[in-house]
N, C-alpha and C. Protein backbone atom coordinates (compact mmCIF):
# COMPACT_ATOMS: atom_id res chain seq x y z
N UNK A 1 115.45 84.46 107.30
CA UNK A 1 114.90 85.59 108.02
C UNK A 1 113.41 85.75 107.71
N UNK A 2 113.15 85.59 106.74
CA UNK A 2 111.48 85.56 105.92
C UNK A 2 110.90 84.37 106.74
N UNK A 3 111.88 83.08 106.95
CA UNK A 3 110.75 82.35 107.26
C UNK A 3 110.48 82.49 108.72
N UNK A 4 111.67 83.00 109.25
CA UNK A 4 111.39 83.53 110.94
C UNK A 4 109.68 84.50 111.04
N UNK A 5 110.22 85.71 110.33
CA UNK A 5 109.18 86.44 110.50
C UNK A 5 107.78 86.18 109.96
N UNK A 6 107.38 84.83 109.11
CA UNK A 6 106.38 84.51 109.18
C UNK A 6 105.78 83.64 109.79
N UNK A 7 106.50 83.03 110.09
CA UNK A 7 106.42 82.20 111.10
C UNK A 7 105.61 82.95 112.64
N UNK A 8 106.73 84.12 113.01
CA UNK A 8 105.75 84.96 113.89
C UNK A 8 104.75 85.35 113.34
N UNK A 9 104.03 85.55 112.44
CA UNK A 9 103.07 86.47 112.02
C UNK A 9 101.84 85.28 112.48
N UNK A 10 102.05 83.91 111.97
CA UNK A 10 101.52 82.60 111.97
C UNK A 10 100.76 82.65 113.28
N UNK A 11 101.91 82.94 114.18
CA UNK A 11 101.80 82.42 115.66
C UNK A 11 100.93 83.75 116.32
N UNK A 12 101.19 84.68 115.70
CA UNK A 12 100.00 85.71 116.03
C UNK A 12 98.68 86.21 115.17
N UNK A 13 98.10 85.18 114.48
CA UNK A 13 97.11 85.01 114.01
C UNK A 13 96.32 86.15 113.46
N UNK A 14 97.56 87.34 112.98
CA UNK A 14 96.97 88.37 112.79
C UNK A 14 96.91 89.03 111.04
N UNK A 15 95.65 89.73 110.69
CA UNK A 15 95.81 89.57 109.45
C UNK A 15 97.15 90.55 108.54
N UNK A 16 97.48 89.75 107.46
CA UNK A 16 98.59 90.75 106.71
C UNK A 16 98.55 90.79 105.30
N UNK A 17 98.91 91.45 104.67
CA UNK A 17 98.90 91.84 102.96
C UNK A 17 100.21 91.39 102.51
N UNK A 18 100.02 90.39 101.89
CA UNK A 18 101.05 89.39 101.04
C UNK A 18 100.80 89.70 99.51
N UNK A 19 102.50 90.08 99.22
CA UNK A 19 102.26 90.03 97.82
C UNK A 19 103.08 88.74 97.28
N UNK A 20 102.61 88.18 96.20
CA UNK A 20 102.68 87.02 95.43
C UNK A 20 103.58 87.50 94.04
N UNK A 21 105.15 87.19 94.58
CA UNK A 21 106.00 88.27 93.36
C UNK A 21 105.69 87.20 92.17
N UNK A 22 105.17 86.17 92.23
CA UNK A 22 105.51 85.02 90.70
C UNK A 22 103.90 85.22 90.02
N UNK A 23 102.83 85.87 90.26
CA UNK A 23 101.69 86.31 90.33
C UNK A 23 101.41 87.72 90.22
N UNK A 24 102.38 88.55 90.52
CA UNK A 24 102.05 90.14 90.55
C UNK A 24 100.76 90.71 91.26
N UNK A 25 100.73 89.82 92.03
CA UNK A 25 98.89 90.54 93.01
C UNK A 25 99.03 90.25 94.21
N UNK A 26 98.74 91.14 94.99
CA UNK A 26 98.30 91.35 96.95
C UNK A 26 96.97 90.53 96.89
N UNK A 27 97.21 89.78 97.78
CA UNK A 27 96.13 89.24 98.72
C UNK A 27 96.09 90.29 100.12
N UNK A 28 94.62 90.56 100.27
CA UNK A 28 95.02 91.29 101.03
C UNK A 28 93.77 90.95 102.59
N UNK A 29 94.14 91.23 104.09
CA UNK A 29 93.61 90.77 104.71
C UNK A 29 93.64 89.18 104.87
N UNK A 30 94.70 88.58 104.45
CA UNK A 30 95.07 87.13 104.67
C UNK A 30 95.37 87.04 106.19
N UNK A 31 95.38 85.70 106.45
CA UNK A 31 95.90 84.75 107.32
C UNK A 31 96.54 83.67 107.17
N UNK A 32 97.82 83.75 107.43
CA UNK A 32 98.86 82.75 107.79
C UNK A 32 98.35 81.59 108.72
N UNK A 33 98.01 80.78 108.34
CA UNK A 33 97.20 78.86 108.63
C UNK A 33 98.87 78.20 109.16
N UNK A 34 99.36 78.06 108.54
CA UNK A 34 100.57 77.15 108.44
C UNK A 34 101.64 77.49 107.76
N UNK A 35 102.94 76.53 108.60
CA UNK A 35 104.01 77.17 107.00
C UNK A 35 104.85 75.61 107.88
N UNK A 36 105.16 74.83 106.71
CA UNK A 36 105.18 72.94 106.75
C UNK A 36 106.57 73.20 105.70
N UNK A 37 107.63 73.27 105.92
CA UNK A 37 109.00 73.56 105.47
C UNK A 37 109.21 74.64 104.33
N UNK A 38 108.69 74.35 102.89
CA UNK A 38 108.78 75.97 102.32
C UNK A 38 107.57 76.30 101.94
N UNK A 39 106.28 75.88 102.21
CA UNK A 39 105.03 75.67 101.64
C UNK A 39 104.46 76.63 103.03
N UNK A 40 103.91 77.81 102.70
CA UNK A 40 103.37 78.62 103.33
C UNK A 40 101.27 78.65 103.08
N UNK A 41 100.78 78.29 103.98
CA UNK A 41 98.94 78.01 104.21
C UNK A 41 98.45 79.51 104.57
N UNK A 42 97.48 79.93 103.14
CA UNK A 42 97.29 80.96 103.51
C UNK A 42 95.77 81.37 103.25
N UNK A 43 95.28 82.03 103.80
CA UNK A 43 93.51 82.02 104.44
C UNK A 43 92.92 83.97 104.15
N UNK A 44 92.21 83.83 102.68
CA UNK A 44 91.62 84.74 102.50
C UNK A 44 90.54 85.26 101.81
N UNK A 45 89.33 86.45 101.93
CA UNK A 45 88.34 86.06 101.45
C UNK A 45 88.64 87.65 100.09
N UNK A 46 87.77 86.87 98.94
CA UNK A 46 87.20 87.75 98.21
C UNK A 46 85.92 88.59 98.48
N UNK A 47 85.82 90.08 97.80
CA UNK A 47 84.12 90.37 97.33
C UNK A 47 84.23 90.74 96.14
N UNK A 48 82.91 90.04 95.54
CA UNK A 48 82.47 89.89 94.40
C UNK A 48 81.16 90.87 94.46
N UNK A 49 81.07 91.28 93.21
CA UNK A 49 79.52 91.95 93.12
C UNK A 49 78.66 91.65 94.75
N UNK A 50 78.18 89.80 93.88
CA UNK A 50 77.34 89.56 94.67
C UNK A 50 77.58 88.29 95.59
N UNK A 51 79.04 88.23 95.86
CA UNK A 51 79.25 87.07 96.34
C UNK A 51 80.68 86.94 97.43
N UNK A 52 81.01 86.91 98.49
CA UNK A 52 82.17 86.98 98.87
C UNK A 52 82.59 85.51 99.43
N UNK A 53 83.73 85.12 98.89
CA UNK A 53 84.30 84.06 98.28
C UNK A 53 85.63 83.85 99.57
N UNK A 54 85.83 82.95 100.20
CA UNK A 54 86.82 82.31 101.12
C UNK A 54 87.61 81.59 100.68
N UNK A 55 89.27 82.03 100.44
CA UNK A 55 89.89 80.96 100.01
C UNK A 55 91.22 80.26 101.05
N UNK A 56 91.76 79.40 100.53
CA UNK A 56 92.67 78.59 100.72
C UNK A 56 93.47 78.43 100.06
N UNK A 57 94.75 79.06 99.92
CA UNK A 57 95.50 78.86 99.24
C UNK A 57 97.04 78.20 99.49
N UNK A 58 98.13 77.46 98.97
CA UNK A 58 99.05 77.03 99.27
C UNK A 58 100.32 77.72 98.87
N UNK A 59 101.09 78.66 98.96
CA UNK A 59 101.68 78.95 98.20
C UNK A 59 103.42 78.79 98.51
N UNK A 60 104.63 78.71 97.86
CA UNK A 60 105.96 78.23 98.60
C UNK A 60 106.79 80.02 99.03
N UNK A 61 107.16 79.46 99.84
CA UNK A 61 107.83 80.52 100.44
C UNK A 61 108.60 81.81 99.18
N UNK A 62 109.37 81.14 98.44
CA UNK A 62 110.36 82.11 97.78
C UNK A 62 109.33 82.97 96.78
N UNK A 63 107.90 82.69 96.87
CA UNK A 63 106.97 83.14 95.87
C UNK A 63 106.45 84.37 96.23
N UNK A 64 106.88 84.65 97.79
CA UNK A 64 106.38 85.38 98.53
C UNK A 64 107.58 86.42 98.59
N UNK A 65 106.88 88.13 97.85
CA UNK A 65 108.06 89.12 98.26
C UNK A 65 107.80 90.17 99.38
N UNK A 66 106.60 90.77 99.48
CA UNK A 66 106.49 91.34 100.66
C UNK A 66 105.07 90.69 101.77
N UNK A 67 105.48 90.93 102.73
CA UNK A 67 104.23 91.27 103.93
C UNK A 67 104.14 92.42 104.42
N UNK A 68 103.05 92.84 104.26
CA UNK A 68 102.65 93.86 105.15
C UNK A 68 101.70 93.72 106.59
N UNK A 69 101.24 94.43 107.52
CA UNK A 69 100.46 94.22 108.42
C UNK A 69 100.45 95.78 108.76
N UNK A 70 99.13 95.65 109.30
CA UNK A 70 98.15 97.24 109.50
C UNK A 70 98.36 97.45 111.11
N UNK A 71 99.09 98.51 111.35
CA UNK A 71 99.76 98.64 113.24
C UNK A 71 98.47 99.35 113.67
N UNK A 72 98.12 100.41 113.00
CA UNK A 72 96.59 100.64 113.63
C UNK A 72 95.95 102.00 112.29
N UNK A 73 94.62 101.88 112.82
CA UNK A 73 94.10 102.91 111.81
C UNK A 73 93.13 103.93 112.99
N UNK A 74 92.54 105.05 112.16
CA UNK A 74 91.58 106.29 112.73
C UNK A 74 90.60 106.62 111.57
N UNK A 75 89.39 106.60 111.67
CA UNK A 75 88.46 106.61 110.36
C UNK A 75 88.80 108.24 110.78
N UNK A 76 88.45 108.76 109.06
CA UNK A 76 88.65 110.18 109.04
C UNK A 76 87.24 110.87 110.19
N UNK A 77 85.90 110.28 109.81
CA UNK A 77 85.01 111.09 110.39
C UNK A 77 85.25 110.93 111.95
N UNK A 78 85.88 110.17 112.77
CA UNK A 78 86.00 109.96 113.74
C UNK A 78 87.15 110.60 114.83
N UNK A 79 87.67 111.31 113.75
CA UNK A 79 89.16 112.35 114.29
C UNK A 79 88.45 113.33 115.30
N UNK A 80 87.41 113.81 115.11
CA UNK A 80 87.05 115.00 116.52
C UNK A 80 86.09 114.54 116.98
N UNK A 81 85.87 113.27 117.29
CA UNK A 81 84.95 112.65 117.75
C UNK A 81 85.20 112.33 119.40
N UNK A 82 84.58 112.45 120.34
CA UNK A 82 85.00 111.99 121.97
C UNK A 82 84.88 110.48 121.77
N UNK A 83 84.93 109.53 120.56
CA UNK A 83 84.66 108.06 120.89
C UNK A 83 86.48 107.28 120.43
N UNK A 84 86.95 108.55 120.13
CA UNK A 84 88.50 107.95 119.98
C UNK A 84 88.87 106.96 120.94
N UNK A 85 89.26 106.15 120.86
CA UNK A 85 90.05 104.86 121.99
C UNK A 85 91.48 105.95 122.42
N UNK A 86 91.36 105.50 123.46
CA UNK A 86 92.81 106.07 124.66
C UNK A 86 93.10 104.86 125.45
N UNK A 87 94.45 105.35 125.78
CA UNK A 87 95.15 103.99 126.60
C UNK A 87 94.46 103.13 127.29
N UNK A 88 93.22 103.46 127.82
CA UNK A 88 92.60 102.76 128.93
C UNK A 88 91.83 102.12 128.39
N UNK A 89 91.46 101.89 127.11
CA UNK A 89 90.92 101.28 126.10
C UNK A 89 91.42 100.11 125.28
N UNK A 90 93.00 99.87 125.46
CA UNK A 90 93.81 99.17 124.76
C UNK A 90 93.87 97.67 125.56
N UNK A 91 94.15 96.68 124.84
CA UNK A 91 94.46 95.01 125.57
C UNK A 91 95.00 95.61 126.94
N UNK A 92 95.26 95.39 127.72
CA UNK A 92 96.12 95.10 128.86
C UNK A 92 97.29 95.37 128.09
N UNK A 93 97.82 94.08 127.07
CA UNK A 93 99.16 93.67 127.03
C UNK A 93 99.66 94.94 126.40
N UNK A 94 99.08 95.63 125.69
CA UNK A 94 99.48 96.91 124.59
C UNK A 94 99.53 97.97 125.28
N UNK A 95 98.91 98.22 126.83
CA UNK A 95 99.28 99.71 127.35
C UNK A 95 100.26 99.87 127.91
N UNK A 96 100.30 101.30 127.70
CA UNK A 96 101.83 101.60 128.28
C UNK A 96 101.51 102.57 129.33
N UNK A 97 102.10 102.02 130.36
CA UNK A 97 102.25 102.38 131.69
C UNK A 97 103.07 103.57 132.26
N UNK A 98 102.80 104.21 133.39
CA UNK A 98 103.74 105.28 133.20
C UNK A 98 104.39 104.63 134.38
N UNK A 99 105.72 105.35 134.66
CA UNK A 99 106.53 104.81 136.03
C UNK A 99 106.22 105.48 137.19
N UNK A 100 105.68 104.79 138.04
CA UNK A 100 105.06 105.11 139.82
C UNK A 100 106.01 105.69 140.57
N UNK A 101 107.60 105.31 140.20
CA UNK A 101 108.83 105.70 140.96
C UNK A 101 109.05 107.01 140.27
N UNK A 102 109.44 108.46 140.53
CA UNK A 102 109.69 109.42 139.62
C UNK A 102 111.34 109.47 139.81
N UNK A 103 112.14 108.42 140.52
CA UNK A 103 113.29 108.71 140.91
C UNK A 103 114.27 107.81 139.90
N UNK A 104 113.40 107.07 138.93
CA UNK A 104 114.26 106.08 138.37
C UNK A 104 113.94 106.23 136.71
């Protein structure tokens, strides 16, 4: 079931917060590269003081206990702001439509 759902995550190239249970630390803002039978390819950057650092890492599936992924956020100063995004603002694929028929 884990490897199903990363597998989707893979295929939607979107970033997620993996924790590393044999390691005790979140990577966080990763990308899922690959996953080649239990060996999961995973793509993320550090910041340092003065340096922000891109890695590559390989890690095997059972090493892996949670994923997370971010469904959406609202910066606080931006809550009474008129620049909020509304439906008509969203992908195509993500809006939700209302029904034209009121009979069904």
């Amino acid at each position: 079931m884990l490897h199903r759902k990363i597998y989707q995550l893979c295929e939607a190239k979107s970033d997620v917060w993996i924790f590393l249970r044999d390691q005790g630390r979140w990577l966080e803002r990763a990308r899922i590269l690959d996953i080649e039978g239990d060996v999961v390819t995973i793509r993320y950057e550090t910041d340092d003081e003065d340096e922000v650092c891109s890695w590559e890492e390989m890690v095997r599936l059972e090493s892996i206990g949670a994923v997370t992924q971010k469904l959406s956020s609202v910066t606080r100063t931006g809550m009474y702001s008129s620049d909020l995004l509304v439906s008509d603002d969203c992908p195509e694929a993500e809006q939700i439509r209302p029904r034209l028929d009121p009979d069904k």
